[in-house]
PDB file of N, CA and C in Angstrom:
ATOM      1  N   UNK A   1      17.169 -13.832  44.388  1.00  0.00           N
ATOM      2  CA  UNK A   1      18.581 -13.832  44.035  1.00  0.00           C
ATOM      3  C   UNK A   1      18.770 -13.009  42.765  1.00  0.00           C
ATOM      4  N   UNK A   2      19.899 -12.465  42.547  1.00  0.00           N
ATOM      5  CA  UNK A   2      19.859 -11.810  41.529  1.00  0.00           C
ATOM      6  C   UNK A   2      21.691 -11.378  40.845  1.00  0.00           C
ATOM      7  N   UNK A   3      22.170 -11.614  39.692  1.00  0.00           N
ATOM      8  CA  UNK A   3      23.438 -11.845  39.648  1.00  0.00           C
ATOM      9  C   UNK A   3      23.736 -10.860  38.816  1.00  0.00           C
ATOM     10  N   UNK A   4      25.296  -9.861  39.006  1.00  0.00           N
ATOM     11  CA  UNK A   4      25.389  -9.088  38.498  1.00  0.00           C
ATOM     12  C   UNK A   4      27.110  -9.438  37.555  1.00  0.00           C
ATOM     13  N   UNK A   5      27.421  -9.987  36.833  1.00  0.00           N
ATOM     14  CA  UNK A   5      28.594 -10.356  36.561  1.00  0.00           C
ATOM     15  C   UNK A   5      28.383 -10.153  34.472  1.00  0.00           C
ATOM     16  N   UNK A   6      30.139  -9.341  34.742  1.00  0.00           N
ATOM     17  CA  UNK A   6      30.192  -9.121  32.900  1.00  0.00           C
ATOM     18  C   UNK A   6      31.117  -9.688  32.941  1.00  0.00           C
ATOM     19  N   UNK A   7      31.289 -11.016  31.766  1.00  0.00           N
ATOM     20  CA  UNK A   7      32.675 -11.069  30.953  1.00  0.00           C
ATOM     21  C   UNK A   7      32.832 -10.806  29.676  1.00  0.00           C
ATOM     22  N   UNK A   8      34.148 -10.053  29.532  1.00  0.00           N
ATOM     23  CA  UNK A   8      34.275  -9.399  28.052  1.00  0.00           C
ATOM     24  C   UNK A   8      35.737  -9.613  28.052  1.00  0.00           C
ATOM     25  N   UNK A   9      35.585  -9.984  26.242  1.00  0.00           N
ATOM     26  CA  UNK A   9      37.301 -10.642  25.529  1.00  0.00           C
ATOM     27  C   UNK A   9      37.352  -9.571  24.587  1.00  0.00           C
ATOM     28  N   UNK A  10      38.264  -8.555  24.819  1.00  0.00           N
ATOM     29  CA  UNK A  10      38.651  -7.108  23.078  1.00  0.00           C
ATOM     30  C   UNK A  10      39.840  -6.765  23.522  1.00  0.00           C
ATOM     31  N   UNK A  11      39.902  -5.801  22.800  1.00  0.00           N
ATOM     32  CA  UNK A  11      41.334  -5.294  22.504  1.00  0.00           C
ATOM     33  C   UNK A  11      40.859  -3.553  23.455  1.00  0.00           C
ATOM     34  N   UNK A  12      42.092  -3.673  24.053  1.00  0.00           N
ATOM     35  CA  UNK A  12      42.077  -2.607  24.850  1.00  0.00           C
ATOM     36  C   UNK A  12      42.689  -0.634  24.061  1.00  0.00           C
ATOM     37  N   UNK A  13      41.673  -0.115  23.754  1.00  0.00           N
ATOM     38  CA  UNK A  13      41.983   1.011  23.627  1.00  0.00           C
ATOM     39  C   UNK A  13      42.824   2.222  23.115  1.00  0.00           C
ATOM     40  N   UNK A  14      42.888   2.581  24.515  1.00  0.00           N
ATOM     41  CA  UNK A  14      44.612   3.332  24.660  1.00  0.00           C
ATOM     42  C   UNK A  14      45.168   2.845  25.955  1.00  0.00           C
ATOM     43  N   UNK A  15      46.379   3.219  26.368  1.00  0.00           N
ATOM     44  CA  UNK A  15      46.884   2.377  27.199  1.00  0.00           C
ATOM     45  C   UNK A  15      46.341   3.233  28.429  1.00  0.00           C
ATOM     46  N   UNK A  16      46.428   2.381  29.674  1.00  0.00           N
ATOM     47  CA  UNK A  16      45.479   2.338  30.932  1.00  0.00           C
ATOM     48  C   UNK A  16      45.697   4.059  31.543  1.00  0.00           C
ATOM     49  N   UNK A  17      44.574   4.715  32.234  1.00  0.00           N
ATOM     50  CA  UNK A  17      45.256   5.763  32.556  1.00  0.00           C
ATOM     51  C   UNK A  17      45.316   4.833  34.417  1.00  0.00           C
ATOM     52  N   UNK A  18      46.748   5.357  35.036  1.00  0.00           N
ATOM     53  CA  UNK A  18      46.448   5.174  36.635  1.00  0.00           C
ATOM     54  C   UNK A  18      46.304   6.063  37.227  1.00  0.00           C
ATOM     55  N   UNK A  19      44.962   6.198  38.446  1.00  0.00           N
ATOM     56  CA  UNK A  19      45.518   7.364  39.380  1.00  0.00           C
ATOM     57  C   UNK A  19      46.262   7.035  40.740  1.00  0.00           C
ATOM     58  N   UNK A  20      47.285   7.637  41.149  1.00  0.00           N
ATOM     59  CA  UNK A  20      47.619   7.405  42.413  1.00  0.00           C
ATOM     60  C   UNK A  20      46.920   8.082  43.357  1.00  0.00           C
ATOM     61  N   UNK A  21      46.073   7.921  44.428  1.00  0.00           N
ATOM     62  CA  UNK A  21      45.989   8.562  45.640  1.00  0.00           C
ATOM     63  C   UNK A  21      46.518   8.725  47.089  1.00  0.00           C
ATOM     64  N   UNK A  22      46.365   9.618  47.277  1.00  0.00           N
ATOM     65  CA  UNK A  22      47.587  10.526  48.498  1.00  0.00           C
ATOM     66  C   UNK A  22      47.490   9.376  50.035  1.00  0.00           C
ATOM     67  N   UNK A  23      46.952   8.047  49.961  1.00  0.00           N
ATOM     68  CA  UNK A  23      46.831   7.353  50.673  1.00  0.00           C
ATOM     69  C   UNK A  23      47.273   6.162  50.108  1.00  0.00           C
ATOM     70  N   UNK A  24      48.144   6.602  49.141  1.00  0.00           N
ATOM     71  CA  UNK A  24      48.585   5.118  48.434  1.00  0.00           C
ATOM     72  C   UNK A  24      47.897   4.560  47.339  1.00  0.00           C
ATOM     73  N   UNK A  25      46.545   4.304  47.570  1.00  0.00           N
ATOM     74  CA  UNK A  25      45.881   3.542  46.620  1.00  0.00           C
ATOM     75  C   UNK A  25      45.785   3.733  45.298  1.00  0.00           C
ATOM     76  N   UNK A  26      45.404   2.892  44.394  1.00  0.00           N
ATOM     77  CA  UNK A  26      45.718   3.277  42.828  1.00  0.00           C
ATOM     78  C   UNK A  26      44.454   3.174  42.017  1.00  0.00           C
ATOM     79  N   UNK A  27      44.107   3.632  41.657  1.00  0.00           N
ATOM     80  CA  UNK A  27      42.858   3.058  40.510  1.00  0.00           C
ATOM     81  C   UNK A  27      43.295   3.088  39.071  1.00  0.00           C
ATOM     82  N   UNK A  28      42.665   2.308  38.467  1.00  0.00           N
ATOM     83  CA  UNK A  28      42.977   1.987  36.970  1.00  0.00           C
ATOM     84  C   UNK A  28      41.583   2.435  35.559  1.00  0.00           C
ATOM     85  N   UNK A  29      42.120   3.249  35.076  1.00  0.00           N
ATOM     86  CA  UNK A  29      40.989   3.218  34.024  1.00  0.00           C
ATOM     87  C   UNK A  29      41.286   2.834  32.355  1.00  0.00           C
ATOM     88  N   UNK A  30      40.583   2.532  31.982  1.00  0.00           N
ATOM     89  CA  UNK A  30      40.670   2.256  29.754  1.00  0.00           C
ATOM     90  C   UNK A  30      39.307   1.844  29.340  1.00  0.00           C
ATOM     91  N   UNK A  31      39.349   2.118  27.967  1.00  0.00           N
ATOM     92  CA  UNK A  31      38.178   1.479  27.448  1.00  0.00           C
ATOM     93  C   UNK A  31      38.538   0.077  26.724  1.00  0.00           C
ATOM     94  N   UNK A  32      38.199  -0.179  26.662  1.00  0.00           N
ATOM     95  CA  UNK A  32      37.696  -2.049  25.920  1.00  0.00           C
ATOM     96  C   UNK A  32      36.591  -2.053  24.595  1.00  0.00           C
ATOM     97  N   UNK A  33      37.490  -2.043  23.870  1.00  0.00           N
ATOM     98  CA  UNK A  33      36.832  -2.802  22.440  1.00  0.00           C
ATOM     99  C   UNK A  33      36.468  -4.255  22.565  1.00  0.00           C
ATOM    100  N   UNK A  34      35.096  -4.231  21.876  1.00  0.00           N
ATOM    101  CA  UNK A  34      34.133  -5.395  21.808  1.00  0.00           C
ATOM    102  C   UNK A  34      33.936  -5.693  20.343  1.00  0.00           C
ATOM    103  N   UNK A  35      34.215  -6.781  19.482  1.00  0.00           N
ATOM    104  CA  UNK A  35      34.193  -6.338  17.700  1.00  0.00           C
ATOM    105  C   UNK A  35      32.644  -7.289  17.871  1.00  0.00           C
ATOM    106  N   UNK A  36      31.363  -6.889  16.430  1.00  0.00           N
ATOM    107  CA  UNK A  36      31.317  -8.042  15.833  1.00  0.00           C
ATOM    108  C   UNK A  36      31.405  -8.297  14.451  1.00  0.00           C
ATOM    109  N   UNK A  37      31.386  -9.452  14.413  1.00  0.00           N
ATOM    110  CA  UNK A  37      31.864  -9.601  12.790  1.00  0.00           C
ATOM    111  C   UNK A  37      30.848  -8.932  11.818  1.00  0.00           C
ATOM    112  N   UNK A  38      30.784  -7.990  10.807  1.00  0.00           N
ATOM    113  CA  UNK A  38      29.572  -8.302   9.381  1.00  0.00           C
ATOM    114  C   UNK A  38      29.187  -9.666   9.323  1.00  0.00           C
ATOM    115  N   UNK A  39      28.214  -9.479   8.485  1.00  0.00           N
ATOM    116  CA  UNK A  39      27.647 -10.769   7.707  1.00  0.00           C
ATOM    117  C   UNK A  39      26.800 -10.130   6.430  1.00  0.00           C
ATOM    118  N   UNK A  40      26.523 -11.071   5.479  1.00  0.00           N
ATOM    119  CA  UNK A  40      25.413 -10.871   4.539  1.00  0.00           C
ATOM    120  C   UNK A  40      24.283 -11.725   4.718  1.00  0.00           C
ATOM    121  N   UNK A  41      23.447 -11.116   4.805  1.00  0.00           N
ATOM    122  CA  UNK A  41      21.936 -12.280   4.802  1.00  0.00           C
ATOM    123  C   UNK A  41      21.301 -12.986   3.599  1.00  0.00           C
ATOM    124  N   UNK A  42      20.877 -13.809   3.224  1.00  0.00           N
ATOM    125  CA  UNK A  42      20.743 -14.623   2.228  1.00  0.00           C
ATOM    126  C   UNK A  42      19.990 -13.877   1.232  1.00  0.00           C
ATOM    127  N   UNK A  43      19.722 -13.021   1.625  1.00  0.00           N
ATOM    128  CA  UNK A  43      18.903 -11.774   0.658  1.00  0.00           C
ATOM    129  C   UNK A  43      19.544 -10.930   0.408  1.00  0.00           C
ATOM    130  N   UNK A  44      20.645 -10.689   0.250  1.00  0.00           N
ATOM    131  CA  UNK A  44      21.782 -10.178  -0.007  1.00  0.00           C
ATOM    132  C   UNK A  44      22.309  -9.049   0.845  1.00  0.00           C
ATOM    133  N   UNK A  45      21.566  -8.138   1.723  1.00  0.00           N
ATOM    134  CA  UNK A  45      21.875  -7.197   2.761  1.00  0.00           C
ATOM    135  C   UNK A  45      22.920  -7.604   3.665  1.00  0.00           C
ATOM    136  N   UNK A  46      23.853  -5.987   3.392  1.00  0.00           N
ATOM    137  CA  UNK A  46      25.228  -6.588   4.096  1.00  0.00           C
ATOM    138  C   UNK A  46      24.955  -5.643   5.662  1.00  0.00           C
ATOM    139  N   UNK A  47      25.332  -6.376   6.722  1.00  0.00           N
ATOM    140  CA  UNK A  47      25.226  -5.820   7.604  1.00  0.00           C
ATOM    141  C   UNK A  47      26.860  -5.406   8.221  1.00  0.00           C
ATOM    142  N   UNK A  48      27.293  -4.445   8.282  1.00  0.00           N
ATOM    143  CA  UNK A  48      28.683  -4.001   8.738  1.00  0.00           C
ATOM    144  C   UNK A  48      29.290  -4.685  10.138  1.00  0.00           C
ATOM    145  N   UNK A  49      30.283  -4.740  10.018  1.00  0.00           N
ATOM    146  CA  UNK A  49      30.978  -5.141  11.656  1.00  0.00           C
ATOM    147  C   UNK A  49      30.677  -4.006  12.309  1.00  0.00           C
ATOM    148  N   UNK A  50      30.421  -3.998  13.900  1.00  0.00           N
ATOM    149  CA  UNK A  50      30.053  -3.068  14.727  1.00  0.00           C
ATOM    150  C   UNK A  50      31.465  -3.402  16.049  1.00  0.00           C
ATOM    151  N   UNK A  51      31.209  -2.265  16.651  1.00  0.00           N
ATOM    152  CA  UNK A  51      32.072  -2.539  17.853  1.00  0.00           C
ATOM    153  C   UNK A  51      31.244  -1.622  18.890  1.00  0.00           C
ATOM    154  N   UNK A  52      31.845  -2.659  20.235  1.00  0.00           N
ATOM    155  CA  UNK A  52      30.679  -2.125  21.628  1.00  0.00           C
ATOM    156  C   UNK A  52      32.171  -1.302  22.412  1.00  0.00           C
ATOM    157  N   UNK A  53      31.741   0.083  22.978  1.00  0.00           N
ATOM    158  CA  UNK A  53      33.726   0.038  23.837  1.00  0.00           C
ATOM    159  C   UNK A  53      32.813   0.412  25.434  1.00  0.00           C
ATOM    160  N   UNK A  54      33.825  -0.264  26.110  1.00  0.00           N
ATOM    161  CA  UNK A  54      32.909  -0.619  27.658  1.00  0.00           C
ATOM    162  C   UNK A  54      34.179   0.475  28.458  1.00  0.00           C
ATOM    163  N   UNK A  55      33.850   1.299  29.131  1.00  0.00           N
ATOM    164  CA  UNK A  55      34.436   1.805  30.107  1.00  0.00           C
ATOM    165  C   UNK A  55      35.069   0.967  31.589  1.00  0.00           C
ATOM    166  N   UNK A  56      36.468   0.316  32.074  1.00  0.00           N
ATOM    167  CA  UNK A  56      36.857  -0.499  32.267  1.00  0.00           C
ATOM    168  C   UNK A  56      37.417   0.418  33.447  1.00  0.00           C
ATOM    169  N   UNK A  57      36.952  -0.267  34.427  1.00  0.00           N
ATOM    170  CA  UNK A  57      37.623   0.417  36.077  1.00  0.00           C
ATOM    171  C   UNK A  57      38.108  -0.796  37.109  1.00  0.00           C
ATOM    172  N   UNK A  58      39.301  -0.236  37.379  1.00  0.00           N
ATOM    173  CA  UNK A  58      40.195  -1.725  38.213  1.00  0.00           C
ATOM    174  C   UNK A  58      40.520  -1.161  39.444  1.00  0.00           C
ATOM    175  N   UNK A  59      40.558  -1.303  40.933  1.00  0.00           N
ATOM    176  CA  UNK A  59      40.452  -1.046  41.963  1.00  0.00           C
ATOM    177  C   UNK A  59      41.372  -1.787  42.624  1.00  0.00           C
ATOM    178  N   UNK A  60      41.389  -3.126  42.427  1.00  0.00           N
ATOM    179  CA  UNK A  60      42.214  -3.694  43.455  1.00  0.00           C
ATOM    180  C   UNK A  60      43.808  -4.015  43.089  1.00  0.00           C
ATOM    181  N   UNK A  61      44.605  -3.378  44.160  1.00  0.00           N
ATOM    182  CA  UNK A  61      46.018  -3.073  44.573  1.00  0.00           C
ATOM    183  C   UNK A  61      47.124  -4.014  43.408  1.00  0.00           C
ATOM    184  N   UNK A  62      46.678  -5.387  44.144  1.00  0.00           N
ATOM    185  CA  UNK A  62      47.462  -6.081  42.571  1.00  0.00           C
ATOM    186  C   UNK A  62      47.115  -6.260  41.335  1.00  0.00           C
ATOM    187  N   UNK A  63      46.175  -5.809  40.757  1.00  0.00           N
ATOM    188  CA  UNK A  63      45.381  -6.461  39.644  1.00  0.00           C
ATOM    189  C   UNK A  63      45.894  -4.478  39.384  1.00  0.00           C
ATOM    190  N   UNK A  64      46.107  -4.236  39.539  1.00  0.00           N
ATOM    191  CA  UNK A  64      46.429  -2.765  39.001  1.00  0.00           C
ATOM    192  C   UNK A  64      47.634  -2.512  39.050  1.00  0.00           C
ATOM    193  N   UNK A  65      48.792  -2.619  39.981  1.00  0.00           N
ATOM    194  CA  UNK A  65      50.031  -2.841  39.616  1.00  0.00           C
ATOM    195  C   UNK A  65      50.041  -3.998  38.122  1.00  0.00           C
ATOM    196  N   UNK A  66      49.651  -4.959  38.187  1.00  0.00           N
ATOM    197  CA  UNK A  66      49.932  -5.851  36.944  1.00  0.00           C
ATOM    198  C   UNK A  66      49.599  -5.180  35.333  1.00  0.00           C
ATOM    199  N   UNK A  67      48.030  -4.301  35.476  1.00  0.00           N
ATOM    200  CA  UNK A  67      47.950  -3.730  34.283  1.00  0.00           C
ATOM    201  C   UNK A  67      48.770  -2.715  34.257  1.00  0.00           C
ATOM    202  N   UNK A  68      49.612  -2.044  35.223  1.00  0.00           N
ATOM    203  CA  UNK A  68      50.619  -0.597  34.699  1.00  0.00           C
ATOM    204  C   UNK A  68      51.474  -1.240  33.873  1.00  0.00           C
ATOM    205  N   UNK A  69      51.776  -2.543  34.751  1.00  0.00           N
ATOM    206  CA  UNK A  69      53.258  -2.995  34.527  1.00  0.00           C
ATOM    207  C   UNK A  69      53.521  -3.339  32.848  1.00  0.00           C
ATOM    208  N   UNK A  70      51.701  -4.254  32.887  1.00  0.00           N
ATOM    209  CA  UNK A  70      51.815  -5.285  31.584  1.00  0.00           C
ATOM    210  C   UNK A  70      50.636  -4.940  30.136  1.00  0.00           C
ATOM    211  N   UNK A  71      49.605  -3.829  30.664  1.00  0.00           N
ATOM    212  CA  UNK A  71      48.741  -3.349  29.421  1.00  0.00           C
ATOM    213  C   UNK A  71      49.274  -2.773  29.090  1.00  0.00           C
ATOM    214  N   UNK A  72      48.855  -2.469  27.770  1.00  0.00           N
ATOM    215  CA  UNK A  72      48.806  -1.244  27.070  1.00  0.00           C
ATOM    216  C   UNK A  72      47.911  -1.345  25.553  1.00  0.00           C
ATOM    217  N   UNK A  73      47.740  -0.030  24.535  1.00  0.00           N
ATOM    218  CA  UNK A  73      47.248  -0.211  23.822  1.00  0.00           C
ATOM    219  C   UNK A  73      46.980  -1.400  22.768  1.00  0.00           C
ATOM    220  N   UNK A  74      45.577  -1.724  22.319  1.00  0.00           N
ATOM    221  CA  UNK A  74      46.405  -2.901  21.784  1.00  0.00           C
ATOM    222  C   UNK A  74      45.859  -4.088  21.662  1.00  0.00           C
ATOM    223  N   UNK A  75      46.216  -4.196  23.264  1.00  0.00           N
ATOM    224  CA  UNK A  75      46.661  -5.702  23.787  1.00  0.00           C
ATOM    225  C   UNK A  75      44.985  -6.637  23.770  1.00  0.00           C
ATOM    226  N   UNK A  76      45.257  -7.942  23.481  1.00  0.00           N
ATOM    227  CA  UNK A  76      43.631  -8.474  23.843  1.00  0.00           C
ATOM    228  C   UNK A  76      44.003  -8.752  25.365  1.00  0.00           C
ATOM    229  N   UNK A  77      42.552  -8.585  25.616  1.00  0.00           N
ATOM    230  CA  UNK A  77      42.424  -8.442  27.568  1.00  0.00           C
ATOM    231  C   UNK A  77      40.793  -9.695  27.472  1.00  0.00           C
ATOM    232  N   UNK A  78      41.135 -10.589  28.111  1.00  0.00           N
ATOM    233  CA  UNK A  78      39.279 -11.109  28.868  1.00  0.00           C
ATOM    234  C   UNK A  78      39.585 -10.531  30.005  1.00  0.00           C
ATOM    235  N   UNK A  79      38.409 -10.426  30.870  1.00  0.00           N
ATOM    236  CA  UNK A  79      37.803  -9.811  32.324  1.00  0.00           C
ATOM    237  C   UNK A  79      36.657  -9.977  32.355  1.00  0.00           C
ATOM    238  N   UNK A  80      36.679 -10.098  33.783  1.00  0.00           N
ATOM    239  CA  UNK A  80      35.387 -10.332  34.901  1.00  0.00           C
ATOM    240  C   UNK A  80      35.045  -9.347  35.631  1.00  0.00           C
ATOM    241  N   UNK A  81      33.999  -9.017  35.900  1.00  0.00           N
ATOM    242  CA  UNK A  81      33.385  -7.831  36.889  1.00  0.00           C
ATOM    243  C   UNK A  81      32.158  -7.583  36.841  1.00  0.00           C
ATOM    244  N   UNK A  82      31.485  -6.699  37.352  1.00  0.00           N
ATOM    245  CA  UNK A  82      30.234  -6.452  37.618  1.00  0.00           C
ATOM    246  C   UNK A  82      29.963  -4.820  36.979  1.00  0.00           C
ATOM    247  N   UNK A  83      28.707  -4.557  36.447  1.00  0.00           N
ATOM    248  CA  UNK A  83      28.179  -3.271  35.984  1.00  0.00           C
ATOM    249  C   UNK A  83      27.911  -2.086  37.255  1.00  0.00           C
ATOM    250  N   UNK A  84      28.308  -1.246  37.058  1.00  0.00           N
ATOM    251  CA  UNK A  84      27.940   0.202  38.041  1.00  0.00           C
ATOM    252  C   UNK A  84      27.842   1.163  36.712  1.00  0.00           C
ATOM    253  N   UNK A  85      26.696   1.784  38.146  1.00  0.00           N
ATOM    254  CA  UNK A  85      26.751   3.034  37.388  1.00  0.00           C
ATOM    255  C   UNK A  85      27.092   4.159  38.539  1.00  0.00           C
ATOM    256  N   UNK A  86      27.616   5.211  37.833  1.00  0.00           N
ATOM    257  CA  UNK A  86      28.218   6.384  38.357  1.00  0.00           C
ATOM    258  C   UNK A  86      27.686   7.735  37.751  1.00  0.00           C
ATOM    259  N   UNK A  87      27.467   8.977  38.734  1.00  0.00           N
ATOM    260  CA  UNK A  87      26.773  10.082  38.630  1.00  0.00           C
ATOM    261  C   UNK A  87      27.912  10.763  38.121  1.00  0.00           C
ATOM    262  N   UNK A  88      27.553  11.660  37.101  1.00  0.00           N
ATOM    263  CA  UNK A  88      28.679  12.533  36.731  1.00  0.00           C
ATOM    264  C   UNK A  88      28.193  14.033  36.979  1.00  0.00           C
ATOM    265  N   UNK A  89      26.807  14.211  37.416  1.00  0.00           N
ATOM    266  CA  UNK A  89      26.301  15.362  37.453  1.00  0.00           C
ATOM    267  C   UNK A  89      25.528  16.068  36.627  1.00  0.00           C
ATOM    268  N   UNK A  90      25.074  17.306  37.055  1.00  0.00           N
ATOM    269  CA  UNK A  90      23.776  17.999  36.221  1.00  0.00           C
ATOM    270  C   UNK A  90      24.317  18.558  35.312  1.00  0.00           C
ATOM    271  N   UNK A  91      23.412  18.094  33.971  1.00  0.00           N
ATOM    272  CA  UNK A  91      23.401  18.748  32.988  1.00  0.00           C
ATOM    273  C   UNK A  91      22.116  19.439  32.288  1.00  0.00           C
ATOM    274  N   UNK A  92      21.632  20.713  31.868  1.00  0.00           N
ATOM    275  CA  UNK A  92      20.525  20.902  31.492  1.00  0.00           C
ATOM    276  C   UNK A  92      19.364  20.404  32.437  1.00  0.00           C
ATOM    277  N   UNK A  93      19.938  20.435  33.458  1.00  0.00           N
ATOM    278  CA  UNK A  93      18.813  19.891  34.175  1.00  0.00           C
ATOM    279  C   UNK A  93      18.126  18.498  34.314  1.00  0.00           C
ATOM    280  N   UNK A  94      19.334  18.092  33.644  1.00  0.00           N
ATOM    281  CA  UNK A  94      19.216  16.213  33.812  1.00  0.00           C
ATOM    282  C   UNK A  94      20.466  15.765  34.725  1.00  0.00           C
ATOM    283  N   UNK A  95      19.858  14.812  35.282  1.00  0.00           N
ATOM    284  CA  UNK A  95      21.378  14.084  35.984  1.00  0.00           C
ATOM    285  C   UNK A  95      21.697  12.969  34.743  1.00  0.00           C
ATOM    286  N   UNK A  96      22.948  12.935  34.369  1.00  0.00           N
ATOM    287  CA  UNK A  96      23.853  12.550  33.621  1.00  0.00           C
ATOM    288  C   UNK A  96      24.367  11.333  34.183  1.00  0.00           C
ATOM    289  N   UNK A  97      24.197  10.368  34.060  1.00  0.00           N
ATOM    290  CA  UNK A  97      24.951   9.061  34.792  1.00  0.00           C
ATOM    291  C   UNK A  97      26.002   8.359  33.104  1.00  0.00           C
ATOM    292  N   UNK A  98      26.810   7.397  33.710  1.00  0.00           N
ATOM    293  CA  UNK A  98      27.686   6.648  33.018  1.00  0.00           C
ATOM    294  C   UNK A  98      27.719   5.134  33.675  1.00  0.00           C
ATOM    295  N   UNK A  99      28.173   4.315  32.319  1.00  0.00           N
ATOM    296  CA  UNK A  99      27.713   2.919  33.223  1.00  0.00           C
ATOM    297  C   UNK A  99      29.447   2.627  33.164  1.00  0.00           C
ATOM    298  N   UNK A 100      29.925   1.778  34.212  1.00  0.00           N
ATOM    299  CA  UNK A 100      31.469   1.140  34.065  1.00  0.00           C
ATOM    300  C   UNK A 100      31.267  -0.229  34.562  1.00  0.00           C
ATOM    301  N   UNK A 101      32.448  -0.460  34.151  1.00  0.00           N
ATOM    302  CA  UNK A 101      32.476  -2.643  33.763  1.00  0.00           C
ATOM    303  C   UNK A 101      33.763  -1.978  35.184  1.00  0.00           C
ATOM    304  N   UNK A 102      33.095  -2.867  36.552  1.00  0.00           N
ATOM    305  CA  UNK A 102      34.604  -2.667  37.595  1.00  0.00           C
ATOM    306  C   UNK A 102      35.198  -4.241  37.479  1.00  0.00           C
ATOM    307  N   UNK A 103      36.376  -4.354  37.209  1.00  0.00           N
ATOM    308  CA  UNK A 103      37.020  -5.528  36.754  1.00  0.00           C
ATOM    309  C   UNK A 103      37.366  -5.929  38.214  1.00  0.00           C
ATOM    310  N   UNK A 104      37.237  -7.720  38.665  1.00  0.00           N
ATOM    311  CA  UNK A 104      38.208  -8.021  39.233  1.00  0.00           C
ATOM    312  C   UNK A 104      38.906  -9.233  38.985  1.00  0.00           C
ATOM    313  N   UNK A 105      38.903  -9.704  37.945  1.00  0.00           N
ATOM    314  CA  UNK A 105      39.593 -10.755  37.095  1.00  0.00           C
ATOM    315  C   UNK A 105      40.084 -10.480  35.946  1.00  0.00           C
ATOM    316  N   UNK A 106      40.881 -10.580  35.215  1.00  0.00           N
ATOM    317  CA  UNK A 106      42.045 -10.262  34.334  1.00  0.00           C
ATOM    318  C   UNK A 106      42.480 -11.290  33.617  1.00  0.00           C
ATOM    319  N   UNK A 107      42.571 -11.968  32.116  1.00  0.00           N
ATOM    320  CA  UNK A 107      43.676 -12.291  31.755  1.00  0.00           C
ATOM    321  C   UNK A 107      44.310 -12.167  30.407  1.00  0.00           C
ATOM    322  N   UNK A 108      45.666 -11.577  30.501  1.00  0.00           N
ATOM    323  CA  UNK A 108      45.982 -11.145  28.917  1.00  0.00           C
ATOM    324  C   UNK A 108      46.396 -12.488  28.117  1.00  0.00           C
ATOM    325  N   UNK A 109      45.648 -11.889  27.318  1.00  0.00           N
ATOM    326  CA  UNK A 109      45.401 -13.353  26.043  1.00  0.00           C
ATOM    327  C   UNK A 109      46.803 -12.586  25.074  1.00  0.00           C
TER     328      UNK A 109
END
């Protein structure tokens, strides 16, 4: 068995890009900010806040009408989905891949 599921709570980006396709269907893209806090360690080393930004892809029909309607920059978003990765093609003679978070749960906080 083996389980492939991300949930992530940030602040979304810039606001969503949609594409329409010539068969109707819509896809949704943005990135997702992930914060974490600094801290200092008892030895006095300060370690800075960092942020993770996850490439965020939405596919299904209503869950993508809802983010045109209701994201935008900004906004805090949690979501559910699973990791892919996707080929973007040769570069230098390397294949170039990208990883994306495909959402199919949503909720604006």
């Amino acid at each position: 068995m083996s389980i492939n599921k991300v949930t992530l709570l940030g602040h979304v980006c810039a606001d969503p890009k949609i594409t329409t396709f010539e068969n109707g269907g819509k896809l949704c893209s943005f990135n997702l900010a992930t914060n974490e806090k600094g801290y200092t360690t008892k030895e006095g080393h300060v370690v800075a806040d960092s942020a993770e930004y996850h490439h965020i892809v939405i596919k299904r029909p209503g869950l993508v009408d809802v983010v045109e309607k209701y994201l935008k920059k900004g906004a805090k978003l949690y979501c559910e989905g699973k990791i892919k990765t996707r080929t973007l093609g040769m570069e230098d003679g390397e294949i170039k891949t990208t990883k994306d978070i495909v959402v199919d749960v949503i909720e604006l906080v």
